[in-house]
N, C-alpha and C. Protein backbone atom coordinates (compact mmCIF):
# COMPACT_ATOMS: atom_id res chain seq x y z
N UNK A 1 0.85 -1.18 0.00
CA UNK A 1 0.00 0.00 0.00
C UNK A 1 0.89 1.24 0.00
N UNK A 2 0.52 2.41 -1.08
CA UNK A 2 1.29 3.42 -0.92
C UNK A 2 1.03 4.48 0.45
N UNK A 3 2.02 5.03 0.95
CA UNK A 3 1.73 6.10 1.80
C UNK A 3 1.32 6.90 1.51
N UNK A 4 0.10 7.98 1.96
CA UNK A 4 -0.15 9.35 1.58
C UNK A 4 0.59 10.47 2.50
N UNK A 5 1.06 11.51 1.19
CA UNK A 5 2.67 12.11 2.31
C UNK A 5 1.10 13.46 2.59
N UNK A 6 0.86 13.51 3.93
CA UNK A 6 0.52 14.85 4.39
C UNK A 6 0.46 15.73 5.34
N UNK A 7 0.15 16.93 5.22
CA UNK A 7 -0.04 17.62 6.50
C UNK A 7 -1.24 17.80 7.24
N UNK A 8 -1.24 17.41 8.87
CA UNK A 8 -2.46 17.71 9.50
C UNK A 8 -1.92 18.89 10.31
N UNK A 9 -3.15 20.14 10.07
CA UNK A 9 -3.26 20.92 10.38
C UNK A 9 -4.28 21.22 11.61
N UNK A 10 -4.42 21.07 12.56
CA UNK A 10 -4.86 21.43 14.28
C UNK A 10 -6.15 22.49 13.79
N UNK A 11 -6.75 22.13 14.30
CA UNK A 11 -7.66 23.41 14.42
C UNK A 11 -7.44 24.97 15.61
N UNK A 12 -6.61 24.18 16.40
CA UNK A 12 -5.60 25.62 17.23
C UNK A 12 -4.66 25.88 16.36
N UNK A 13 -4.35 25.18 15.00
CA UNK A 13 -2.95 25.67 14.56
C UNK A 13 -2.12 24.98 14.91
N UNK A 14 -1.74 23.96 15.69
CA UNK A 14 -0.86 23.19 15.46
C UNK A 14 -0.58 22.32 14.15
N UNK A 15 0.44 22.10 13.76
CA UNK A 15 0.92 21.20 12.23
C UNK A 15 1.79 20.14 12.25
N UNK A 16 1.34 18.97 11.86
CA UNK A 16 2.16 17.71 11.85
C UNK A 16 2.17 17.41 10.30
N UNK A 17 3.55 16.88 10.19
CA UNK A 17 3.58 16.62 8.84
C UNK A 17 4.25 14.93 8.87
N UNK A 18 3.75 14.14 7.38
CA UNK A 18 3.92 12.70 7.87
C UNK A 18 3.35 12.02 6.86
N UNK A 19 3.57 10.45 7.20
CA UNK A 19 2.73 9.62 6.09
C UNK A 19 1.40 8.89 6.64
N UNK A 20 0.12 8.63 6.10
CA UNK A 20 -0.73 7.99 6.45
C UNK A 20 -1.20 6.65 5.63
N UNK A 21 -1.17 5.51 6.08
CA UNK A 21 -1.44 4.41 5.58
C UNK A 21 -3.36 4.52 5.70
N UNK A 22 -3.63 4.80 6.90
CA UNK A 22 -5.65 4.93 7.48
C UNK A 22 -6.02 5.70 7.05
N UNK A 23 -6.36 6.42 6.82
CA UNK A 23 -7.17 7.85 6.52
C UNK A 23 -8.45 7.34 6.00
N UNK A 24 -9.42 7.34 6.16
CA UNK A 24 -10.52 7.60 5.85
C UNK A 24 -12.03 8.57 5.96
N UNK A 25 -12.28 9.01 5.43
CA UNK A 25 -13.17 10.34 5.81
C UNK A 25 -14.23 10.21 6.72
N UNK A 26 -14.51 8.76 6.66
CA UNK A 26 -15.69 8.34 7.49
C UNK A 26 -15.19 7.69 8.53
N UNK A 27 -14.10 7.39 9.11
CA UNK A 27 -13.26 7.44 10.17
C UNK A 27 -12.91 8.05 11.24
N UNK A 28 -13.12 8.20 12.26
CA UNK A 28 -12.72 9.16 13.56
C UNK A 28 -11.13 9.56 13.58
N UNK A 29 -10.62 8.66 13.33
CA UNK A 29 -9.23 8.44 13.64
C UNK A 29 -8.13 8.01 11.91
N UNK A 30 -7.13 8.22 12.76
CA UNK A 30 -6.25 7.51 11.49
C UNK A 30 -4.87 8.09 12.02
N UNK A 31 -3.96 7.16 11.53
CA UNK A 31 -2.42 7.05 12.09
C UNK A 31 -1.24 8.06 10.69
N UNK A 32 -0.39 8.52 11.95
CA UNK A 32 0.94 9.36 10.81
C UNK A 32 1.67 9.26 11.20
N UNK A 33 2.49 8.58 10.73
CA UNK A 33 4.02 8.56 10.74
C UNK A 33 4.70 9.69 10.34
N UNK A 34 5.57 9.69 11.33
CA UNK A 34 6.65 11.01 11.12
C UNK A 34 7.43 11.60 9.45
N UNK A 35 7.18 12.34 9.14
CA UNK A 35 8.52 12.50 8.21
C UNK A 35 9.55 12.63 8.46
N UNK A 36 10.86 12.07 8.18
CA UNK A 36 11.92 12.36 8.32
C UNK A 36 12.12 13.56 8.65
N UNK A 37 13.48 13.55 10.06
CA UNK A 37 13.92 13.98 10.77
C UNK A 37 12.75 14.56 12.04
N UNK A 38 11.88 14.32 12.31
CA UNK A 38 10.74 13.92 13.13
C UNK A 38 11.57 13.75 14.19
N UNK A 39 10.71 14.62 15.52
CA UNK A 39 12.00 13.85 16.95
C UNK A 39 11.27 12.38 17.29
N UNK A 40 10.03 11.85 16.82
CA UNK A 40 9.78 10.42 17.40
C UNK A 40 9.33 9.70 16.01
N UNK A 41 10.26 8.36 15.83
CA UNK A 41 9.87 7.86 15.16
C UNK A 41 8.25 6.89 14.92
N UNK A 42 7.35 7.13 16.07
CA UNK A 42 6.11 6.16 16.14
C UNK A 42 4.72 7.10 15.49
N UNK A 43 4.15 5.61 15.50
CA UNK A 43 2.90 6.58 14.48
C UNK A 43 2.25 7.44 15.41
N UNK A 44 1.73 8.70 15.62
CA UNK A 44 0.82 9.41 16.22
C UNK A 44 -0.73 9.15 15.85
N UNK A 45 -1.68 8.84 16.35
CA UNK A 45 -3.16 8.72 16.50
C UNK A 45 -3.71 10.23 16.30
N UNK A 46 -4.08 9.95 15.53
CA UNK A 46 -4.96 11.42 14.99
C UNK A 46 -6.48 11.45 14.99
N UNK A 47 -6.99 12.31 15.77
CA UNK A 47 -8.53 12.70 15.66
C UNK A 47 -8.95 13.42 14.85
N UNK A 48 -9.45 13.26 14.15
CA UNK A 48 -10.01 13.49 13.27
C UNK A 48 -10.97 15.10 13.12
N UNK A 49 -11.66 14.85 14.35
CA UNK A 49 -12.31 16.23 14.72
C UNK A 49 -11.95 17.43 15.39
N UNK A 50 -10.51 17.20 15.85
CA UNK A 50 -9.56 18.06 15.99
C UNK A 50 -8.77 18.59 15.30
N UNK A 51 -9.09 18.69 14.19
CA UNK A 51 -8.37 18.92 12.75
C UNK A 51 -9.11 19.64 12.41
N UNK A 52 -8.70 20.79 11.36
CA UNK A 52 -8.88 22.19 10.34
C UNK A 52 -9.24 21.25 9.02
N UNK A 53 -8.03 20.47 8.45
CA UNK A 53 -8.00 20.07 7.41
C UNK A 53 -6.97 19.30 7.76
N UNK A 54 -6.94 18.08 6.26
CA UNK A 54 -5.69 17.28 5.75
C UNK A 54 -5.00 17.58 4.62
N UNK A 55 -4.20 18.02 4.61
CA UNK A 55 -4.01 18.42 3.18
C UNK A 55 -3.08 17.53 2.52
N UNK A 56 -3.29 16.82 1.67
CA UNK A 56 -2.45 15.25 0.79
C UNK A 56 -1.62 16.20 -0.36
N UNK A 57 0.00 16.09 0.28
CA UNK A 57 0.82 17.20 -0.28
C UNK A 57 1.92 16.40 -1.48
N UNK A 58 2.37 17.32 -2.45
CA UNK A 58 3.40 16.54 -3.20
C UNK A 58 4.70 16.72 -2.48
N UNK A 59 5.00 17.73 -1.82
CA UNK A 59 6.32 18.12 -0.81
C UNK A 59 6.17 19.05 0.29
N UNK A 60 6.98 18.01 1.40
CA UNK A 60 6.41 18.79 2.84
C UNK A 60 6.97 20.29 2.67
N UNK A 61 8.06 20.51 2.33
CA UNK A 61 8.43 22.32 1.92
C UNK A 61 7.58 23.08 1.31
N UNK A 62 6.81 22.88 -0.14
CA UNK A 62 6.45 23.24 -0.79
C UNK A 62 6.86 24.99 -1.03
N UNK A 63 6.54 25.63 -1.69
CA UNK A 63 7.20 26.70 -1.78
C UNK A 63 6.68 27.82 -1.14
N UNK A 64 7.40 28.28 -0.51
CA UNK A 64 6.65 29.49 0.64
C UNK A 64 6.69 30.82 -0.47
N UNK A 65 7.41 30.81 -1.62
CA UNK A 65 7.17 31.61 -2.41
C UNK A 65 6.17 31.87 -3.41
N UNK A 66 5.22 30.55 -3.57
CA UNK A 66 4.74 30.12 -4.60
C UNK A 66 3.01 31.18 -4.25
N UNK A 67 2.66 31.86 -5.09
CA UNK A 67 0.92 32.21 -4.66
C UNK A 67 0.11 31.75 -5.11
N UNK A 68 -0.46 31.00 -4.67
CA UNK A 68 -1.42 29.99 -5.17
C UNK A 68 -2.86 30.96 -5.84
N UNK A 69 -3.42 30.33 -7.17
CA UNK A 69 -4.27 30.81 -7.45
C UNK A 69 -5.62 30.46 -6.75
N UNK A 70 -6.37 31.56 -6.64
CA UNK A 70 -8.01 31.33 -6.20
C UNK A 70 -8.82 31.51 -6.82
N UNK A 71 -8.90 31.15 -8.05
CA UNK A 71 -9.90 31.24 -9.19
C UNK A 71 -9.70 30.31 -10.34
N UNK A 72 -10.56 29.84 -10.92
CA UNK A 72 -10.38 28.77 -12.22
C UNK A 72 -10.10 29.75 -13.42
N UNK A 73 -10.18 29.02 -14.62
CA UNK A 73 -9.48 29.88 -15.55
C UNK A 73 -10.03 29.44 -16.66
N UNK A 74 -10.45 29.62 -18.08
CA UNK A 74 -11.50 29.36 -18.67
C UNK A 74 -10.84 27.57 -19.35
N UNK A 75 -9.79 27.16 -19.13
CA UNK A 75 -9.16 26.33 -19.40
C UNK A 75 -9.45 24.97 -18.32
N UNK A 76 -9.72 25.39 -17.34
CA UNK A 76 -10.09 24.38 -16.00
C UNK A 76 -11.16 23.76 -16.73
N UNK A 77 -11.11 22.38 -16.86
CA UNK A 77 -12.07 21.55 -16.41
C UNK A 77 -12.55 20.72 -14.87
N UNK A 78 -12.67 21.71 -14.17
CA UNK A 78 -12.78 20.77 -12.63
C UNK A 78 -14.29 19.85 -12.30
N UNK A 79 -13.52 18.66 -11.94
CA UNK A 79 -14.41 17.51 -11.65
C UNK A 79 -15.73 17.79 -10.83
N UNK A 80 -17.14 18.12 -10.54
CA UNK A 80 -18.15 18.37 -9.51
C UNK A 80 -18.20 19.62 -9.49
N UNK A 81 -18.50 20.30 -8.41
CA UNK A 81 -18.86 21.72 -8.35
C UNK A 81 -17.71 22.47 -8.01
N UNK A 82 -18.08 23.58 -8.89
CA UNK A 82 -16.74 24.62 -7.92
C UNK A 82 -16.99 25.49 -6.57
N UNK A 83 -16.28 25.35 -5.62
CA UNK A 83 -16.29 25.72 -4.30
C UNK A 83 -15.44 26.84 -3.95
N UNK A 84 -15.81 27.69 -2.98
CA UNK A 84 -15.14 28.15 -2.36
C UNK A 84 -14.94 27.85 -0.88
N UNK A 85 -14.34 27.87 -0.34
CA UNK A 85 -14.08 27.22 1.22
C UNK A 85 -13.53 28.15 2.03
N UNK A 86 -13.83 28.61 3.06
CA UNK A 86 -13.38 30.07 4.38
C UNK A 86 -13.34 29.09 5.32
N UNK A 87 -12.23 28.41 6.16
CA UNK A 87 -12.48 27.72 7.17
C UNK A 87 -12.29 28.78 7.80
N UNK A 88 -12.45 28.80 9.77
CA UNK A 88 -13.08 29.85 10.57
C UNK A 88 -11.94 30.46 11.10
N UNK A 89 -10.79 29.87 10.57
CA UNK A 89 -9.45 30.89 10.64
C UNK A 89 -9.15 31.85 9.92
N UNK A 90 -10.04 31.86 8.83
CA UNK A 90 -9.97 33.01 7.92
C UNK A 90 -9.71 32.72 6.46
N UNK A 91 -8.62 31.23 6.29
CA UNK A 91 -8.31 31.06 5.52
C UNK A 91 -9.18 30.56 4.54
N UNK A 92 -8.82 31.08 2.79
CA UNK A 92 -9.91 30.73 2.09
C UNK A 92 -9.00 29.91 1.05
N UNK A 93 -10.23 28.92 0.48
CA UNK A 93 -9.03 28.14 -0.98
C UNK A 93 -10.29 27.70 -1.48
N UNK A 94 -10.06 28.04 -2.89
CA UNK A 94 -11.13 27.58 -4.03
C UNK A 94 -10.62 26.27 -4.75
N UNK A 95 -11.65 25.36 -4.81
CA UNK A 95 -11.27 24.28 -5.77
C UNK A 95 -12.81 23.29 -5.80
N UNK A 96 -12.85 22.02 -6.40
CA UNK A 96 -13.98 21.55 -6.81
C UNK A 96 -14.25 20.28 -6.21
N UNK A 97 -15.15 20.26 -5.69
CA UNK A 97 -16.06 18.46 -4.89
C UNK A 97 -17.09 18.21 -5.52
N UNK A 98 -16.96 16.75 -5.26
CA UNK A 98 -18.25 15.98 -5.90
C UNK A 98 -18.60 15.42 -4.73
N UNK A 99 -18.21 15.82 -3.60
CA UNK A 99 -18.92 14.94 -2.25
C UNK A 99 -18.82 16.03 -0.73
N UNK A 100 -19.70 16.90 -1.31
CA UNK A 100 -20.03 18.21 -0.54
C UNK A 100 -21.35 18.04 1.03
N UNK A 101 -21.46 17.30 2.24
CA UNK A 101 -22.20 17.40 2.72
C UNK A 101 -21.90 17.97 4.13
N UNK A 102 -22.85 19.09 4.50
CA UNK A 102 -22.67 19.81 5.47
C UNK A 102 -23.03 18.90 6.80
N UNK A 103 -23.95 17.79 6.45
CA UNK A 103 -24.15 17.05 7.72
C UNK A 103 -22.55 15.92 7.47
N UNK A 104 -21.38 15.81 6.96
CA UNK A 104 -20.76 14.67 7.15
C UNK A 104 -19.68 14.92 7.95
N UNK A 105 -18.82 14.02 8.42
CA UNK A 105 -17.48 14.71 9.29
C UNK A 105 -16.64 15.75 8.03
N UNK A 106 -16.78 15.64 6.90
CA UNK A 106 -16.10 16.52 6.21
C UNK A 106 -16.13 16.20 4.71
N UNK A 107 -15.28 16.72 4.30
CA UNK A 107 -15.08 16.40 2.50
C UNK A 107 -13.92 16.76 1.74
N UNK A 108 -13.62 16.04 0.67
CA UNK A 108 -12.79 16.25 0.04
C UNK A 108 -12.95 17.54 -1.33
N UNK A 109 -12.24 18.16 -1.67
CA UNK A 109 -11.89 18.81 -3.01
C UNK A 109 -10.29 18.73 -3.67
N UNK A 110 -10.61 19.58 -4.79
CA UNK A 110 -9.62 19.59 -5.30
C UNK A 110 -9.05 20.98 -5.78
N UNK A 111 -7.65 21.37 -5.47
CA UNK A 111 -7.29 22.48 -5.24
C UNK A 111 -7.62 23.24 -7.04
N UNK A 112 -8.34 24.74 -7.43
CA UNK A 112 -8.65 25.38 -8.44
C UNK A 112 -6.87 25.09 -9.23
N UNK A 113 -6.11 25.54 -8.41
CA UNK A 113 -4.38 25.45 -8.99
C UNK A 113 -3.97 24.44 -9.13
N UNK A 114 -3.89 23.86 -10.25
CA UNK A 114 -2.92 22.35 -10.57
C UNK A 114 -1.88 22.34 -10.33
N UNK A 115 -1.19 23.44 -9.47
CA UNK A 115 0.29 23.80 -9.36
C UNK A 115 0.54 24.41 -7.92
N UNK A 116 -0.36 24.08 -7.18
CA UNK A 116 -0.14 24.25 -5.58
C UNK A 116 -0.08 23.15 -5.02
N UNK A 117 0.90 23.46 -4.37
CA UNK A 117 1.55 22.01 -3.25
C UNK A 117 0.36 21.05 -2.82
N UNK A 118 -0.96 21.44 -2.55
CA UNK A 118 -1.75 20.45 -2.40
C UNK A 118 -2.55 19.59 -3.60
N UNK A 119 -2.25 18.11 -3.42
CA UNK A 119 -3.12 18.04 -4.73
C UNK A 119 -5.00 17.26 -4.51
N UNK A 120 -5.19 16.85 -3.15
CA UNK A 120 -6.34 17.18 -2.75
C UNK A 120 -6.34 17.76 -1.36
N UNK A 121 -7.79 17.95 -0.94
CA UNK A 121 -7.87 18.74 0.66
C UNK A 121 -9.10 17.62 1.37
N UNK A 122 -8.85 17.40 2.56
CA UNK A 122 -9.86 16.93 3.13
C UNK A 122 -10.20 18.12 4.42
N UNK A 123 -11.24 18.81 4.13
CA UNK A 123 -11.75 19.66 4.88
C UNK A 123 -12.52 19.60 5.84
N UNK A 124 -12.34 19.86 7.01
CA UNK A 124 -13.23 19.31 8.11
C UNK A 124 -14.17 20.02 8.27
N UNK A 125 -15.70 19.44 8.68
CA UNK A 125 -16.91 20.33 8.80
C UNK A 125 -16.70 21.30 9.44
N UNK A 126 -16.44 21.22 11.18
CA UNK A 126 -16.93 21.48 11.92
C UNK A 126 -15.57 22.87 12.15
N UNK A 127 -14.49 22.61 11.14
CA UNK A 127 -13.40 24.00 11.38
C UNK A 127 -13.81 24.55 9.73
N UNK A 128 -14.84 24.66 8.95
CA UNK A 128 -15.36 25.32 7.83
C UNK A 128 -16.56 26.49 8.56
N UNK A 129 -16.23 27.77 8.03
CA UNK A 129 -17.27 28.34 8.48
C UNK A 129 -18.19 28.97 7.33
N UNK A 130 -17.75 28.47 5.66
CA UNK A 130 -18.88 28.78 4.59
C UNK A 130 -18.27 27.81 3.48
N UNK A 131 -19.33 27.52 3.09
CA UNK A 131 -18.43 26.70 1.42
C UNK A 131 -19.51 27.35 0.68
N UNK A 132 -19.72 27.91 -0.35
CA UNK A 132 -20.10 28.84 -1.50
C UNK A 132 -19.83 28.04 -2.67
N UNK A 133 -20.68 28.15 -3.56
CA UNK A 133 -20.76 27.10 -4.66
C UNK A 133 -20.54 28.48 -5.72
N UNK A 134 -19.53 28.34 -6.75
CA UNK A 134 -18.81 29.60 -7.62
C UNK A 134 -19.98 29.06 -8.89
């Protein structure tokens, strides 16, 4: 089974970065292994509802220079609806779901930028404070 390399992001803002073999959306829980140079090598137990988001990354650095776009472009074909997403930290990121429910623990999309470090998001309900359909 491949690893998924990502970052969990705290809903206080704390950030762990790592690999996940569990993850599932309909899951409470699910395990991450450290990324290298990590001070403990064991998997950490992750709650699920203590989480902002997951974000399933191509590189834990990714570029702090890079500005990610927030808008599609007449060239986008994105899969389901296009979204906008404000979780209640302020932060906003546009991209597209086909499995949007406000009653579920959360949902996945897909980032509007084919060229930002994330290449999907698992967004948690309960740290979303609007999703807007573009």
């Amino acid at each position: 089974m491949e690893y998924g390399k990502i970052v969990a992001r705290y809903a206080d803002g704390r950030i762990l970065k790592g690999f996940t073999y569990d993850f599932y959306p309909n899951k409470p829980r699910f395990h991450l292994m450290p990324a290298a140079g990590a001070p403990s090598g064991k998997a950490a137990e992750i709650r699920t509802k203590d989480l902002k988001a997951v974000f399933f990354v191509r590189d834990f650095g990714g570029n702090p220079h890079y500005q990610e776009r927030k808008e599609f472009t007449e060239d986008d074909r994105p899969v389901g609806r296009k979204v906008e997403v404000t979780f209640k930290d302020g932060e906003i990121l546009v991209g597209s779901t086909v499995g949007y429910d406000p009653r579920r623990p959360g949902f996945f999309f897909i980032p509007a930028d084919r060229k930002s470090n994330n290449h999907k998001v698992f967004a948690v309900s309960a740290a979303v404070a609007d999703v807007r359909f573009l």
